[in-house]
Protein backbone atom coordinates (compact mmCIF):
# COMPACT_ATOMS: atom_id res chain seq x y z
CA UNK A 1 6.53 13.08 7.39
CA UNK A 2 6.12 9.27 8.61
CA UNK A 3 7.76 8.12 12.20
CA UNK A 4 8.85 5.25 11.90
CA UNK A 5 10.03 2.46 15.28
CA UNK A 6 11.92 -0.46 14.65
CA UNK A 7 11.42 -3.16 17.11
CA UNK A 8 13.07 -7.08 17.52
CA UNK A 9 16.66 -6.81 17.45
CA UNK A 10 18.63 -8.73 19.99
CA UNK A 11 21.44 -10.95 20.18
CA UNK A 12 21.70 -14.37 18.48
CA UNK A 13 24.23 -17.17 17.61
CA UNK A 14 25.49 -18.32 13.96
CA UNK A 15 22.60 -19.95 12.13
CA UNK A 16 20.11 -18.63 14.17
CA UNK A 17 16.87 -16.03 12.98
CA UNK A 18 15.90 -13.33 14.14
CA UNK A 19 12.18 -10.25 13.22
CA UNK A 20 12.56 -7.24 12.99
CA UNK A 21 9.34 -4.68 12.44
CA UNK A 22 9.27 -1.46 11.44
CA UNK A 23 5.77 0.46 12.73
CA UNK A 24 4.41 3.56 10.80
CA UNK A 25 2.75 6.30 11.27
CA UNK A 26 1.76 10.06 10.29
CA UNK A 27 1.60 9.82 6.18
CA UNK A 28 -0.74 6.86 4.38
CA UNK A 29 2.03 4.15 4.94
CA UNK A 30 -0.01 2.39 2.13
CA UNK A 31 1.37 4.45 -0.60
CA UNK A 32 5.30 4.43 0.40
CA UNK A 33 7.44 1.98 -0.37
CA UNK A 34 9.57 0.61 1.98
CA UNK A 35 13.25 -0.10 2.94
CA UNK A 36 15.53 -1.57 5.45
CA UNK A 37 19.49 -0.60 5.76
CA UNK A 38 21.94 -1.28 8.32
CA UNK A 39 25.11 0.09 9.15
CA UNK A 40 28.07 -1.52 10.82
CA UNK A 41 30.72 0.10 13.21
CA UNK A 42 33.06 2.21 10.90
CA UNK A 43 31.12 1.42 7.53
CA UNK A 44 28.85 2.94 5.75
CA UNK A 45 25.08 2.55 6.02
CA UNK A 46 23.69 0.15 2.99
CA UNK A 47 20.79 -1.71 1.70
CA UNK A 48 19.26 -4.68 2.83
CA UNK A 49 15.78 -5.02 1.59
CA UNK A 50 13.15 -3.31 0.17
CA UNK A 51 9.65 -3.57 -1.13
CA UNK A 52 6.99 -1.82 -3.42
CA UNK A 53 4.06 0.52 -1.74
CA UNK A 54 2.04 -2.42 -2.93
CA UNK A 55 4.40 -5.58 -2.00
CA UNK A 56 4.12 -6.08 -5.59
CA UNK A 57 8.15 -6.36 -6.22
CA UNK A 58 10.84 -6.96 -3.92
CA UNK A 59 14.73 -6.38 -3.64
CA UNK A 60 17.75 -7.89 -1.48
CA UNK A 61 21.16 -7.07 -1.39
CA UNK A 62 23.22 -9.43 -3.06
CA UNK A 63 24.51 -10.33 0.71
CA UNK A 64 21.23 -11.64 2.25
CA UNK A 65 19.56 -12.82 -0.89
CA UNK A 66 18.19 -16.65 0.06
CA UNK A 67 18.13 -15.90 3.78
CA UNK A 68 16.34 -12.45 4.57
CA UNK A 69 12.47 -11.40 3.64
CA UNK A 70 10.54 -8.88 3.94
CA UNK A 71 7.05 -8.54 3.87
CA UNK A 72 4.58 -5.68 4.53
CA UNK A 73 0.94 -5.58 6.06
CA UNK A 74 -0.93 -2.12 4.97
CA UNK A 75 -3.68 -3.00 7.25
CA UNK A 76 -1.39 -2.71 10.12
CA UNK A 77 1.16 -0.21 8.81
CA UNK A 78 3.78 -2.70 9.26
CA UNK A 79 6.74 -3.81 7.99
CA UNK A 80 8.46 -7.15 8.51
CA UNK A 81 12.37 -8.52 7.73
CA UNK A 82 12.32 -11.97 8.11
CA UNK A 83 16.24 -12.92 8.98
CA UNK A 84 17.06 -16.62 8.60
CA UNK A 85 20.53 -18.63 8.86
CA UNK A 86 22.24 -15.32 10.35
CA UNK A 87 25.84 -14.98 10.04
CA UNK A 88 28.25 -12.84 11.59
CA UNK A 89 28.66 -10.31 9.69
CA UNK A 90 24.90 -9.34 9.99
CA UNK A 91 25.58 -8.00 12.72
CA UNK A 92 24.95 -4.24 12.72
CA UNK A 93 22.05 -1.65 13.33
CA UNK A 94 19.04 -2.17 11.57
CA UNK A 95 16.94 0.97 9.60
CA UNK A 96 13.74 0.94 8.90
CA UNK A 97 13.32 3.79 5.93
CA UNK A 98 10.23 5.27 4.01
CA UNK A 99 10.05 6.28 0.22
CA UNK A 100 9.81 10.01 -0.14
CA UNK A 101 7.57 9.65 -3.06
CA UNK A 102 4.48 7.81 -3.35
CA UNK A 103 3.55 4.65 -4.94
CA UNK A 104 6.98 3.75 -6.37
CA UNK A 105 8.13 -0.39 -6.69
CA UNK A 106 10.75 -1.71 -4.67
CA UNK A 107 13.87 0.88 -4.30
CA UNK A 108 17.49 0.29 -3.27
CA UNK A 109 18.99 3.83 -2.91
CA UNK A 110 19.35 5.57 0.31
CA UNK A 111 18.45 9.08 -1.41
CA UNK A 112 15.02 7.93 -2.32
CA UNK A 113 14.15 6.92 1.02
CA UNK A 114 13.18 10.36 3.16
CA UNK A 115 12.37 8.63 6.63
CA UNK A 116 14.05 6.96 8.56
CA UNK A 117 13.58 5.35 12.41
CA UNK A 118 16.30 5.25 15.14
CA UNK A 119 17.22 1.77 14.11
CA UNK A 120 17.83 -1.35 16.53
CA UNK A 121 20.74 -3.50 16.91
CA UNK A 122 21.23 -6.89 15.82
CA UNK A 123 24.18 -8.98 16.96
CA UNK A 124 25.17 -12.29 15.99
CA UNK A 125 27.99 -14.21 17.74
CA UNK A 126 29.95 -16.93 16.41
């Protein structure tokens, strides 16, 4: 099993950016890919980002494509989503989430990720 904290969510306006992180630890983070979700009040958690155990290929929801990356440094069993030009309706809590098989590419189903952190909230006022 991996643990897994999120860390840089916070409130920001319209148009502004914020970084989240995702530290890991336990398994060989280096062989998992990862995934961020989020889930808003009364809706269902879903996909955000995700990235190969490599960073070889990477995949956005259709909603944040142009505006959100995410990146990952093996070295430092981190990973990074990048939010830029935030709107509104970003505005839930954030999941960091670990593969539960090794060295898969870039995944965007929530039954192939098998940890998850406690997630941190991002707000964005208009």
């Amino acid at each position: 099993q991996v643990q897994l904290v999120e860390s840089g969510g916070g409130l920001v306006q319209a148009g502004g950016s914020l970084r989240l992180s995702c530290a890991a630890s336990g398994r060989t983070f280096s062989s998992y890919a990862m995934g961020w979700f989020r889930q808003a009040p009364g809706k269902e958690r879903e996909f955000v980002a995700s990235i190969a155990w490599n960073g070889g290929t990477t995949r956005y929801a259709d909603s944040v494509k142009g505006r959100f990356t995410i990146s990952r440094d093996n070295a430092k069993n981190t990973v990074v989503l990048q939010m830029d030009s935030l709107k509104p309706e970003d505005t839930a809590v954030y999941y960091c989430a670990a593969d539960r098989w090794t060295f898969r590419p870039a995944l965007i189903g929530r039954n192939d990720f098998g940890s998850w952190g406690q997630g941190t909230q991002v707000t964005v006022s208009s």
